[in-house]
N, C-alpha and C. Protein backbone atom coordinates (compact mmCIF):
# COMPACT_ATOMS: atom_id res chain seq x y z
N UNK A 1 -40.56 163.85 253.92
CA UNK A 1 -39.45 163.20 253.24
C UNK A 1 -39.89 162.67 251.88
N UNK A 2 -41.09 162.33 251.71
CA UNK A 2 -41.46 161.70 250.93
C UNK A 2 -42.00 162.94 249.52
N UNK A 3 -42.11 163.76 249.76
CA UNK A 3 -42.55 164.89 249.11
C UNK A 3 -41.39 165.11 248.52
N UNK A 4 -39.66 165.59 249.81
CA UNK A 4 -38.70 165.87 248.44
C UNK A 4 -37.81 164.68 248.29
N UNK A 5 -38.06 163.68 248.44
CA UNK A 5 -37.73 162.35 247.32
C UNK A 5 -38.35 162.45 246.12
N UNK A 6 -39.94 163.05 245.76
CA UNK A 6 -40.45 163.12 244.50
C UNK A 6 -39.58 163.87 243.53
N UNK A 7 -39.72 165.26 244.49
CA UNK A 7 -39.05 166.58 243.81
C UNK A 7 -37.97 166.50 243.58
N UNK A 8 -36.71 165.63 243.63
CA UNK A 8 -35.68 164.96 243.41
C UNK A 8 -35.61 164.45 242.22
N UNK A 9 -36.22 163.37 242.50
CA UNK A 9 -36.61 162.68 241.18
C UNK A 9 -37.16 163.21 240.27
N UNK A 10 -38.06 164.03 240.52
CA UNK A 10 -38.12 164.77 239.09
C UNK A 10 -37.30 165.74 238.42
N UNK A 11 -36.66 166.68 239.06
CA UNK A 11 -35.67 167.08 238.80
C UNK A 11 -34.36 166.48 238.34
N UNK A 12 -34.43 165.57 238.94
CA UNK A 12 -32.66 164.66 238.43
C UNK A 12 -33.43 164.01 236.98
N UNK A 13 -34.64 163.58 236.87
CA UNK A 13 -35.07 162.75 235.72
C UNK A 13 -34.93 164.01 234.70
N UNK A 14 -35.82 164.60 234.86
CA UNK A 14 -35.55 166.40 233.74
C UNK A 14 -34.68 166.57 233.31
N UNK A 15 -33.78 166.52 234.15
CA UNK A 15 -31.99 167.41 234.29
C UNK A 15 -31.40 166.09 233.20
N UNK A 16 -31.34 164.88 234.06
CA UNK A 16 -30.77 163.82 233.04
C UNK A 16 -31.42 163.37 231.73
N UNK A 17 -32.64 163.96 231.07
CA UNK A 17 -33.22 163.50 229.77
C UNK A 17 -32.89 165.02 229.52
N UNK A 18 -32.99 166.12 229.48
CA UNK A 18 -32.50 167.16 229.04
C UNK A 18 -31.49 166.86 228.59
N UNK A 19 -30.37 166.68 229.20
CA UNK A 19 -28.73 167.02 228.84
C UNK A 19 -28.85 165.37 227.78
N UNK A 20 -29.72 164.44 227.80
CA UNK A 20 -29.56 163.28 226.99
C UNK A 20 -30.49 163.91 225.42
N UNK A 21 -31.51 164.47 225.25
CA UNK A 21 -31.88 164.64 224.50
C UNK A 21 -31.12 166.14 223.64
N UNK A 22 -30.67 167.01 224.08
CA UNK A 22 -29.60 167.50 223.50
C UNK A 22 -28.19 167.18 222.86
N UNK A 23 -27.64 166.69 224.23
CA UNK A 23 -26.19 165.89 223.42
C UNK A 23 -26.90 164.84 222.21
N UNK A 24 -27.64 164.08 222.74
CA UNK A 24 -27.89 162.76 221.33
C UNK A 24 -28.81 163.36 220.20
N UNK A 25 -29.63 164.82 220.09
CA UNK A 25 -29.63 165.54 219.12
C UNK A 25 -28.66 165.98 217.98
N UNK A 26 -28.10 166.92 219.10
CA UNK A 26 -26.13 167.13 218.65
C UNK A 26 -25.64 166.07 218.10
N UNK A 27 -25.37 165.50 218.54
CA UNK A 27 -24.67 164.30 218.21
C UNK A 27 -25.22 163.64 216.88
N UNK A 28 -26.32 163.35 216.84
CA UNK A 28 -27.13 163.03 215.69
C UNK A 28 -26.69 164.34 214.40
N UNK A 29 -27.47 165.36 214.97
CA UNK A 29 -26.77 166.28 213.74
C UNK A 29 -25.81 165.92 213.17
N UNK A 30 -24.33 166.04 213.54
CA UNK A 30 -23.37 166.41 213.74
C UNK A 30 -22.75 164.74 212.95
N UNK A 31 -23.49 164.02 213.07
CA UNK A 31 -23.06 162.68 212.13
C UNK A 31 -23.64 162.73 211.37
N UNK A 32 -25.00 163.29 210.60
CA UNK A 32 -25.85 163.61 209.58
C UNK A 32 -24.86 164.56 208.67
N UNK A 33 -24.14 165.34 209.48
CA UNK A 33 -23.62 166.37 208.77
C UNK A 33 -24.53 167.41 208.30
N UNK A 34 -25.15 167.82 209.33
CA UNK A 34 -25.97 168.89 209.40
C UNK A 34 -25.30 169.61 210.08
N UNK A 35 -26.10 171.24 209.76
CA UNK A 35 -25.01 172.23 210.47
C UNK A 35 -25.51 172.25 212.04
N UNK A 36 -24.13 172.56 212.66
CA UNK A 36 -24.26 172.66 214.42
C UNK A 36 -23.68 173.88 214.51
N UNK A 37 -24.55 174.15 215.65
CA UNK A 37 -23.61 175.36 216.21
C UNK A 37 -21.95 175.42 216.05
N UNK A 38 -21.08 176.65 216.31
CA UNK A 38 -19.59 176.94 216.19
C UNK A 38 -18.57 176.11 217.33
N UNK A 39 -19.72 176.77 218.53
CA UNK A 39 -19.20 176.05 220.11
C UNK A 39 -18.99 174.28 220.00
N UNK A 40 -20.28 173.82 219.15
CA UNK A 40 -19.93 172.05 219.35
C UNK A 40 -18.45 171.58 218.51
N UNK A 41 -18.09 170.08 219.69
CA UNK A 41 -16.50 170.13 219.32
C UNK A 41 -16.68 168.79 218.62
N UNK A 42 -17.99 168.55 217.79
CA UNK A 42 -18.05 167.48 216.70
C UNK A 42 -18.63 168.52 215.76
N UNK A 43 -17.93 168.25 214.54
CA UNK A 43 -18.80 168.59 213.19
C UNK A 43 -19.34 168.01 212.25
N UNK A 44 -18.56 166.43 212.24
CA UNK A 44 -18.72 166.13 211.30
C UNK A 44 -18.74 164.20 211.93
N UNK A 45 -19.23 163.24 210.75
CA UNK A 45 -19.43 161.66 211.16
C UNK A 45 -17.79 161.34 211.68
N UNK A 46 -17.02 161.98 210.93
CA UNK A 46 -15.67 160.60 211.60
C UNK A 46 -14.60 161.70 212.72
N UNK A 47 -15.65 162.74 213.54
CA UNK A 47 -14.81 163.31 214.90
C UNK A 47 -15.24 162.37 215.80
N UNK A 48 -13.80 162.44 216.63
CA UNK A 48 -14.12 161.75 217.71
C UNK A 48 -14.31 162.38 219.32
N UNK A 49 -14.41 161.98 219.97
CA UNK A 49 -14.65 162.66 221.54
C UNK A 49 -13.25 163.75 221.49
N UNK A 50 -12.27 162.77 221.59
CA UNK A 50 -11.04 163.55 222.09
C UNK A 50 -10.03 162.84 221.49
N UNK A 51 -9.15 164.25 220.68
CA UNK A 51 -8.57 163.84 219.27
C UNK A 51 -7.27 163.65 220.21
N UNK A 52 -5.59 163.51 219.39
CA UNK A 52 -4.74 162.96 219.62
C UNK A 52 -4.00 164.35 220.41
N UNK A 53 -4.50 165.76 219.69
CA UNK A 53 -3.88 167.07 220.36
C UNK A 53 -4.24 166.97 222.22
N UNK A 54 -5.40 167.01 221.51
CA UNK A 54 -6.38 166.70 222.90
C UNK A 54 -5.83 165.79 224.58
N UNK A 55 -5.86 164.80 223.80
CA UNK A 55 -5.19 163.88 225.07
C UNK A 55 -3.75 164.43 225.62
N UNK A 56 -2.94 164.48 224.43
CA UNK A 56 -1.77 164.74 224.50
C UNK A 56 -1.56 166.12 225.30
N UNK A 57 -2.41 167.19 225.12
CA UNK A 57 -2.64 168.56 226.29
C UNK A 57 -3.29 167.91 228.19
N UNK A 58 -4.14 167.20 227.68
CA UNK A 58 -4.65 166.81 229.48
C UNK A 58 -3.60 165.44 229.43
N UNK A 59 -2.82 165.02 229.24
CA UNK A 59 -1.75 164.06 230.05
C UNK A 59 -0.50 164.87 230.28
N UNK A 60 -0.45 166.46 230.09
CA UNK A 60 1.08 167.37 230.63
C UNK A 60 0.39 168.16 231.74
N UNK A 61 -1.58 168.05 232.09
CA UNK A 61 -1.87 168.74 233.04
C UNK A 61 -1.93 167.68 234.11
N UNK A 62 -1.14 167.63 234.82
CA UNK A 62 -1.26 166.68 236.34
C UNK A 62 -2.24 166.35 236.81
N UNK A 63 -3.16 167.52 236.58
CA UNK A 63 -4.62 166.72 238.03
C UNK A 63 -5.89 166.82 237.08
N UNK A 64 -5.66 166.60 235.59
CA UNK A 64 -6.96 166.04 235.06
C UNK A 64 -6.84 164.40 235.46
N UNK A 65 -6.20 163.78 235.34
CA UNK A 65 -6.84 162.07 235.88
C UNK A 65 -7.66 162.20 237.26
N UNK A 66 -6.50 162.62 238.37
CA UNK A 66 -7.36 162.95 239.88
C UNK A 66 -8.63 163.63 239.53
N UNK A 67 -8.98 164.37 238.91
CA UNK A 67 -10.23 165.62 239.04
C UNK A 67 -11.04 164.62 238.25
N UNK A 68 -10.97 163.85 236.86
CA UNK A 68 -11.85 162.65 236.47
C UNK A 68 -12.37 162.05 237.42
N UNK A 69 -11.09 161.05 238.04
CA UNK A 69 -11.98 159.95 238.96
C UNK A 69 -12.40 160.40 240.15
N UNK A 70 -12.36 161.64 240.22
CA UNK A 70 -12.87 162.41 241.37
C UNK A 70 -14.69 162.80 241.07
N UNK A 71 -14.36 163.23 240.31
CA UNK A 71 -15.73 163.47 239.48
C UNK A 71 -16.53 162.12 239.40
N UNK A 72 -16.25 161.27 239.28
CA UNK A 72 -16.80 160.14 238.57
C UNK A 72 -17.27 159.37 239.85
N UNK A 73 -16.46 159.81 241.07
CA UNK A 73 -16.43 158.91 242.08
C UNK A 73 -17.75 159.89 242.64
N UNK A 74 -17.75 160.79 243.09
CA UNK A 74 -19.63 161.65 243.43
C UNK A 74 -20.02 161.00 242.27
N UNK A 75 -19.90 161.05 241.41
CA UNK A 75 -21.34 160.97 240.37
C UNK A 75 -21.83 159.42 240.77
N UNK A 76 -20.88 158.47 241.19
CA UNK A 76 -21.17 156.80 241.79
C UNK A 76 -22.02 156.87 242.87
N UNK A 77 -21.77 157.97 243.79
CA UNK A 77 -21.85 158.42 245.35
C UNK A 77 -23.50 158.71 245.58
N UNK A 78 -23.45 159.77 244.38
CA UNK A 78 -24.37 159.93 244.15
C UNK A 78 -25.77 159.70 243.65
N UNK A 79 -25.86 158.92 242.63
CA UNK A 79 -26.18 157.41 242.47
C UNK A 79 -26.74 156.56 242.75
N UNK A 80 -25.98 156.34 243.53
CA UNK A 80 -25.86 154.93 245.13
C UNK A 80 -26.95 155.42 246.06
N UNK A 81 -26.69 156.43 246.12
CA UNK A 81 -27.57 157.53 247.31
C UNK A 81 -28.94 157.13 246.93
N UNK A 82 -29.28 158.00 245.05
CA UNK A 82 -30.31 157.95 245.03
C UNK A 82 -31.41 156.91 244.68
N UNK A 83 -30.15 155.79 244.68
CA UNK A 83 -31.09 154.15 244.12
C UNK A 83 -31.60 153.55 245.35
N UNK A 84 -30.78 153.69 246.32
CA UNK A 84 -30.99 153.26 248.07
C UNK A 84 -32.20 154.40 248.77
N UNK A 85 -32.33 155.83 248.23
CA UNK A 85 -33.42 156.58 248.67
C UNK A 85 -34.65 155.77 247.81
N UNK A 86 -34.92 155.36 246.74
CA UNK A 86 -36.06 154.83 245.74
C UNK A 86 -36.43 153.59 246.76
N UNK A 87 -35.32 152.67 247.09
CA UNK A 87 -35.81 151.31 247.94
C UNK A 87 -35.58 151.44 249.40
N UNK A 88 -35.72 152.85 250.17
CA UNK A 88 -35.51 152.36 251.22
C UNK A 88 -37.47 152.51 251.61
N UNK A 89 -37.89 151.95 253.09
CA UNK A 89 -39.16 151.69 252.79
C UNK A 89 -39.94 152.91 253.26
N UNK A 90 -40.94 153.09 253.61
CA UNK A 90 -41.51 154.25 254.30
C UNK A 90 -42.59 153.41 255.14
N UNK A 91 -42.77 152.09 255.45
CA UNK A 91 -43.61 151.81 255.99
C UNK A 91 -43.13 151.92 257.41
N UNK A 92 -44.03 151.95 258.12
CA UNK A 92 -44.02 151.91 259.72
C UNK A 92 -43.82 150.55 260.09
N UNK A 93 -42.49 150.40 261.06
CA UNK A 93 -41.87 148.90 261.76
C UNK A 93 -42.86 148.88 263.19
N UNK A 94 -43.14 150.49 263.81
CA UNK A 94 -44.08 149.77 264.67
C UNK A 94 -44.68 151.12 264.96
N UNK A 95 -46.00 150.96 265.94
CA UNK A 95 -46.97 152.11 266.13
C UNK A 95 -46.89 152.80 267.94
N UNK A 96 -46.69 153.55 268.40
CA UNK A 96 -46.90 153.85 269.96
C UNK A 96 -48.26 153.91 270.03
N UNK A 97 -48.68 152.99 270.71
CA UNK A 97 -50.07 152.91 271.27
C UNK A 97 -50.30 153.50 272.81
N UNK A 98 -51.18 154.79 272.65
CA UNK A 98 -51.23 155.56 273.97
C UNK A 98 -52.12 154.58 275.02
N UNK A 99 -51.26 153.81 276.20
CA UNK A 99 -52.11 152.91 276.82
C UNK A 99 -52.84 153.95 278.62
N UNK A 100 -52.29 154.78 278.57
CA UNK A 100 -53.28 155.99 279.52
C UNK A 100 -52.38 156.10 280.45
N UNK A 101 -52.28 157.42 281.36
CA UNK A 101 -51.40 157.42 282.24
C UNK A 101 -50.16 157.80 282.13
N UNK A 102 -50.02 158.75 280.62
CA UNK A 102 -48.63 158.84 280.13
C UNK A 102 -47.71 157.30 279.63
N UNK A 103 -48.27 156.18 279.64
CA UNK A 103 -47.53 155.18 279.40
C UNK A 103 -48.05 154.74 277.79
N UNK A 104 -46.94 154.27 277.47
CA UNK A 104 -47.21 153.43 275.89
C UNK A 104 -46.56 152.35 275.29
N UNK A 105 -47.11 152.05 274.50
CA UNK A 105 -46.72 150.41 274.11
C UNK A 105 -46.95 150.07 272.98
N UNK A 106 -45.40 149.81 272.45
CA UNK A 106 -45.42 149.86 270.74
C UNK A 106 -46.06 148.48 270.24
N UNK A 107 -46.47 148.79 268.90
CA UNK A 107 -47.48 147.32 268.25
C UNK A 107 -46.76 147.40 267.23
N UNK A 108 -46.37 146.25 266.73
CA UNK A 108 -45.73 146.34 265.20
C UNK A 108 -46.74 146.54 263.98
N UNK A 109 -45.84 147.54 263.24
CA UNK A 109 -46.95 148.44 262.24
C UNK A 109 -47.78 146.98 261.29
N UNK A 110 -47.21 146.40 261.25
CA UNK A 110 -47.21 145.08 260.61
C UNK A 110 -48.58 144.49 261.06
N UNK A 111 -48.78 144.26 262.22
CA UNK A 111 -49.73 143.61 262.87
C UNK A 111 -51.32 144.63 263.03
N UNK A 112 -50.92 145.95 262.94
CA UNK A 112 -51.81 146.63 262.83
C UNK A 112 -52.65 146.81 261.60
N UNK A 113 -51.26 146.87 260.71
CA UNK A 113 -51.53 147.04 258.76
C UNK A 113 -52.88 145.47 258.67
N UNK A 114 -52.39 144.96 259.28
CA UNK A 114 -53.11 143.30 258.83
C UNK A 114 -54.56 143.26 259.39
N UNK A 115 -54.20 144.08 260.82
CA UNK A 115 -55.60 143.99 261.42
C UNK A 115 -56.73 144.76 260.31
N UNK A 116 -56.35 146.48 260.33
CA UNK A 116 -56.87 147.14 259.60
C UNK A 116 -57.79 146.20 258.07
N UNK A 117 -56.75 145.76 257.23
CA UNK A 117 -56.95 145.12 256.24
C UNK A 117 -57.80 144.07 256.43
N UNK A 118 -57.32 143.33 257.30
CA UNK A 118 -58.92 142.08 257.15
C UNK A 118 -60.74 142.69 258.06
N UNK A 119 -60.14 143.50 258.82
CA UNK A 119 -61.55 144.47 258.86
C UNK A 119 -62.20 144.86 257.93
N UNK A 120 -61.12 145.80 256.98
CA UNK A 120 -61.55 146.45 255.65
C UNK A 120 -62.14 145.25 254.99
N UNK A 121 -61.32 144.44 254.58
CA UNK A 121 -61.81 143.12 253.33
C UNK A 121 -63.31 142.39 253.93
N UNK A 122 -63.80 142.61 255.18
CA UNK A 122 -64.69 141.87 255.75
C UNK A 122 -65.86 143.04 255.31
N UNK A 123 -65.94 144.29 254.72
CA UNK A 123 -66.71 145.36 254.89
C UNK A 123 -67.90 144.66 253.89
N UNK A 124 -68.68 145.07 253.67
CA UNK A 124 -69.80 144.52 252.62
C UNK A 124 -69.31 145.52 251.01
N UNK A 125 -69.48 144.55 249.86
CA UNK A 125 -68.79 145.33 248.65
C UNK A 125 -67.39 144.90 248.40
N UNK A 126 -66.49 145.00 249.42
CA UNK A 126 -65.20 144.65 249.56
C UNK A 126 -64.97 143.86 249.27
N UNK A 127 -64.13 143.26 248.07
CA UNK A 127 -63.62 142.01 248.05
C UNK A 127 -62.11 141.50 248.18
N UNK A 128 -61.26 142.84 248.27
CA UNK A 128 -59.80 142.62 249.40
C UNK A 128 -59.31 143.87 250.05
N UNK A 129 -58.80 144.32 250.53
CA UNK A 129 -57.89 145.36 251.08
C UNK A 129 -56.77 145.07 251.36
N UNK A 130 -55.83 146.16 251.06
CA UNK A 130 -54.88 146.12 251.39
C UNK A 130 -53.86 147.44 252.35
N UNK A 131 -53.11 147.46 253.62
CA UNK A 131 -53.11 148.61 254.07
C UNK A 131 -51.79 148.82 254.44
N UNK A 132 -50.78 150.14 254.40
CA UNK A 132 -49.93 150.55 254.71
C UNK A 132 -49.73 151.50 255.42
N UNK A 133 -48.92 151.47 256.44
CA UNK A 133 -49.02 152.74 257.66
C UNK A 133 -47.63 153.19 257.16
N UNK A 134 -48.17 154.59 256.88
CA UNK A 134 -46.48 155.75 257.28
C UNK A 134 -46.57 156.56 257.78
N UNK A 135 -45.51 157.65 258.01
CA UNK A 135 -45.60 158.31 258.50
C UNK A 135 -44.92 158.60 260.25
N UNK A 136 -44.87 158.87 261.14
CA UNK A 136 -44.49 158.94 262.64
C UNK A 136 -45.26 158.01 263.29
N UNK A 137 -44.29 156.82 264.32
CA UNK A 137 -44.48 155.97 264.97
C UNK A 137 -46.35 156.58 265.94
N UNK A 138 -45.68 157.91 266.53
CA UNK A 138 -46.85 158.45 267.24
C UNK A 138 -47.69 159.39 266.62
N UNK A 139 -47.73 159.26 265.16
CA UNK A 139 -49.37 160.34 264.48
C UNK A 139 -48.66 159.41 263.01
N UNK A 140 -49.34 158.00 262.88
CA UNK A 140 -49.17 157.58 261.40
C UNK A 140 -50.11 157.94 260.85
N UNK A 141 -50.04 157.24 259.41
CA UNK A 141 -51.07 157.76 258.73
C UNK A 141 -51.61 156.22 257.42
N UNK A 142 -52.75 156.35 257.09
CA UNK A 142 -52.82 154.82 256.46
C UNK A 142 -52.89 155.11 254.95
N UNK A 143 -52.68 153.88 254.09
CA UNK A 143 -52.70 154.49 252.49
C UNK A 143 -53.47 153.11 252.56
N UNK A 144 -54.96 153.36 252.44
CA UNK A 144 -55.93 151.87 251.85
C UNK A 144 -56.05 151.89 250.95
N UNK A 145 -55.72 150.19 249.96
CA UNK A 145 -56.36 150.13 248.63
C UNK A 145 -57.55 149.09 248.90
N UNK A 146 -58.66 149.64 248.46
CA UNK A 146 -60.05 148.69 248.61
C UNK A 146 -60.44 148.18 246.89
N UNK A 147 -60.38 147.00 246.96
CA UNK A 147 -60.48 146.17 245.34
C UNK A 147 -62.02 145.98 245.87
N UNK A 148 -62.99 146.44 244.87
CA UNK A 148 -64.81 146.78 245.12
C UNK A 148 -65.36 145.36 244.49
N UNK A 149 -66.41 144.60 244.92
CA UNK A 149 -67.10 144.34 243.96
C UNK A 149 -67.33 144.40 242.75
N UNK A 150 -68.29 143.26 241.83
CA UNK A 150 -68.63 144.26 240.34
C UNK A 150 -69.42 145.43 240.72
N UNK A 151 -70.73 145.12 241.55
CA UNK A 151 -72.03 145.22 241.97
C UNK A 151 -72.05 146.33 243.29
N UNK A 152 -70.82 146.84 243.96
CA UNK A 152 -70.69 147.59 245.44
C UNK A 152 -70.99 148.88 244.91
N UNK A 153 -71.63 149.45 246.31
CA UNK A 153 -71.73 150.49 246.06
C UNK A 153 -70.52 151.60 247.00
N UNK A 154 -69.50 151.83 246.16
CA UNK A 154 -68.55 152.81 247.05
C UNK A 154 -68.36 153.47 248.37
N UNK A 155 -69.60 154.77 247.73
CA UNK A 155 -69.53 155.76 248.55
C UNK A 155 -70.25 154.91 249.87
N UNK A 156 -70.79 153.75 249.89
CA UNK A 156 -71.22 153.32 251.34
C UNK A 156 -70.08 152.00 251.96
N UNK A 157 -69.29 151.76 250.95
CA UNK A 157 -68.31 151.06 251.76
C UNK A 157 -67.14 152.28 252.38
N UNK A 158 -66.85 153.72 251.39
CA UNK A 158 -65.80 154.50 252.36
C UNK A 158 -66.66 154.99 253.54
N UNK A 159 -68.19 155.56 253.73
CA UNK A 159 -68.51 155.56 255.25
C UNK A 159 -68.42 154.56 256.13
N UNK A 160 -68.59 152.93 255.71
CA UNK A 160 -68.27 152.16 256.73
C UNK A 160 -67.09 151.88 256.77
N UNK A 161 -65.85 152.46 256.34
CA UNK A 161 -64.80 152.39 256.68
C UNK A 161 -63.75 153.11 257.25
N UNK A 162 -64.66 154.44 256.98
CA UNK A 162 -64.88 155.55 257.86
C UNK A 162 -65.00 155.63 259.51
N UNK A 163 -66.11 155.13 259.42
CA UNK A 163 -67.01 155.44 260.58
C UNK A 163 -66.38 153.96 261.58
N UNK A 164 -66.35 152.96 260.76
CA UNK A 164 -66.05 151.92 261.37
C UNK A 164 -64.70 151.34 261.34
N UNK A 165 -64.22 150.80 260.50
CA UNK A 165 -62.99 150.33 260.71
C UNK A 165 -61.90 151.72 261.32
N UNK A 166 -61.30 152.77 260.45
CA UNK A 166 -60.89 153.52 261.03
C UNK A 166 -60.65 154.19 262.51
N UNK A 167 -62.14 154.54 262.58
CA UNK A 167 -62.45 155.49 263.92
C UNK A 167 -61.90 154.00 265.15
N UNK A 168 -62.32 152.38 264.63
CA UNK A 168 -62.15 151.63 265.91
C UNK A 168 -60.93 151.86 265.85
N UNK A 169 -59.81 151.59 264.66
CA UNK A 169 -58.56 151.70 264.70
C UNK A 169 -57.39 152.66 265.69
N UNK A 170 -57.80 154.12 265.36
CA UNK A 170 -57.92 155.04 265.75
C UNK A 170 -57.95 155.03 267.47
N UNK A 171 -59.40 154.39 267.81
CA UNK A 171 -59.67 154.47 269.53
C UNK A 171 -59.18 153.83 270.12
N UNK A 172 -59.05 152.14 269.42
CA UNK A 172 -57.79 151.76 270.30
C UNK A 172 -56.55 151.55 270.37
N UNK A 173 -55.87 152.30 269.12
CA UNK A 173 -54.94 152.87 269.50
C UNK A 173 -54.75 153.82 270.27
N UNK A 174 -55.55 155.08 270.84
CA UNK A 174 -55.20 156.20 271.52
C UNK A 174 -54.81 157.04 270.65
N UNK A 175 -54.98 157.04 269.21
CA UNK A 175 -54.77 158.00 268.36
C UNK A 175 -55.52 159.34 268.46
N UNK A 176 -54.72 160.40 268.40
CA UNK A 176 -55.94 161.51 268.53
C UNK A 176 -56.54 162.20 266.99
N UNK A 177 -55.76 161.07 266.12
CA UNK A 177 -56.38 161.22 264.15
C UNK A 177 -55.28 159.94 263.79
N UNK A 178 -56.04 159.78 262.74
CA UNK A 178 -55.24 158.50 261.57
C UNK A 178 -55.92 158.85 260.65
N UNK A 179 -55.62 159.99 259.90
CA UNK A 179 -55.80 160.38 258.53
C UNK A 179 -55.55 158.80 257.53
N UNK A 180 -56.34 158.67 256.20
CA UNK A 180 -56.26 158.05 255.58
C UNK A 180 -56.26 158.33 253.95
N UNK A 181 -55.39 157.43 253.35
CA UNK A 181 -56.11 158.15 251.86
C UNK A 181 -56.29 156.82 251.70
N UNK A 182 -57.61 156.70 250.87
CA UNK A 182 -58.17 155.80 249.90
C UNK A 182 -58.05 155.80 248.63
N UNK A 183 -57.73 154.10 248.08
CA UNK A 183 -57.92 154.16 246.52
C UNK A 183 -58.99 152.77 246.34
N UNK A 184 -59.78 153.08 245.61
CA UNK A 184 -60.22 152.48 244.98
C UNK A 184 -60.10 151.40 243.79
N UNK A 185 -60.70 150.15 243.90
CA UNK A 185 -60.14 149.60 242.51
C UNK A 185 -61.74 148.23 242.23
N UNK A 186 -61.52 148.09 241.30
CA UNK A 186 -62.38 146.81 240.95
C UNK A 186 -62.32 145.50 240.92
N UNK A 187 -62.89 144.26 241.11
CA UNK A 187 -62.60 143.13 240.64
C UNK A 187 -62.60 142.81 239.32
N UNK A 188 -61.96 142.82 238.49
CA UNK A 188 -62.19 142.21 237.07
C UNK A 188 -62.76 140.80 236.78
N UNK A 189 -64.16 140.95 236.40
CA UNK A 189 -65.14 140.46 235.94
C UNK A 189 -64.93 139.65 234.94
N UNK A 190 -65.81 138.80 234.25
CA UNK A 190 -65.65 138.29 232.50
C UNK A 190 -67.14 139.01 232.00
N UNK A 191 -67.36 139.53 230.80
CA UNK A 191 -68.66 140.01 230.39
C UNK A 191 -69.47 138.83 230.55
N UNK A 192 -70.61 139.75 230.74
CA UNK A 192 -71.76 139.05 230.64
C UNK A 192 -71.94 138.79 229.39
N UNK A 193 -72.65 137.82 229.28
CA UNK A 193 -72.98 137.26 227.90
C UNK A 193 -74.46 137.30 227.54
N UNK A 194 -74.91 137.84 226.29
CA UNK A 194 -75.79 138.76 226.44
C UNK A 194 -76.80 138.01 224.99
N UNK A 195 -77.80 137.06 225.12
CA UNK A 195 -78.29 136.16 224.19
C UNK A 195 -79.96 135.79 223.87
């Protein structure tokens, strides 16, 4: 889901700066009084959208008002849709924990995210973590941000977080994987002062 929410968005962003950077090109021309194409229905600084012929032809056609606010009403619809897809969340509300025997028992993703995280922040190097589970209640998946030391050395805090926080995560949940992606980040320091 999260893949074509991107591809959405980029496409609707494209699609909507395209058709904005053309018309307000046009448009620009076209008040410069530079030449425009034949097809554009401005030529010049003092045209307006829609002249007096104009109106006066779509108020004897009946269903241009309906077909406007018809139009206008998807384009709201639509919209709405895609401002509520941007904030709705992707985090996990809770996890199925395989307790053996075919039986299971949900943990709130919440309580897990926290556990994970103060494990992580306790790692040596580490000086916070932070963790988010998405993905399916029964195969999530974690997105860690680890803020490093000045002085840590990385690649040995992602094996112990690897090997350790994860994999415990993982076993007692009954997970049979909890893929993770890691990001990395730094503490911001003040320079040394150098005398």
């Amino acid at each position: 889901m999260n893949r074509l929410l991107r591809t959405v968005n980029r496409v609707l962003l494209g699609l909507a700066g395209l058709v904005l950077i053309c018309g307000g090109g046009a448009a620009l021309a076209a008040g410069l009084d530079l030449s425009v194409p034949s097809w554009w229905p401005w030529n010049g600084g003092n045209d307006v959208l829609l002249g007096a012929a104009g109106r006066d032809r779509l108020r004897d056609v009946g269903r241009w008002w309906p077909a406007v606010i018809a139009t206008l009403a998807v384009v709201v619809v639509l919209a709405l849709w895609w401002l509520l897809a941007q904030a709705r969340r992707t985090r996990l509300a809770e996890v199925l924990v395989d307790c053996g025997e075919g039986e299971g028992a949900l943990v709130r993703g919440r309580a897990l995210e926290e556990a994970l995280a103060d494990e992580a922040a306790a790692l040596d190097g580490v000086a916070r973590a932070h963790v988010v589970l998405t993905g399916r209640r029964e195969a999530p998946r974690a997105a860690v941000r680890l803020v490093m030391e000045p002085h840590a050395a990385p690649d040995e805090a992602l094996d112990r977080l690897a090997e350790k926080t994860l994999a415990r995560a993982r076993d007692s949940a009954g997970l049979a994987a909890l893929p993770a992606e890691v990001r990395l980040g730094a503490v911001g320091h003040p320079a040394e002062r150098v005398g």
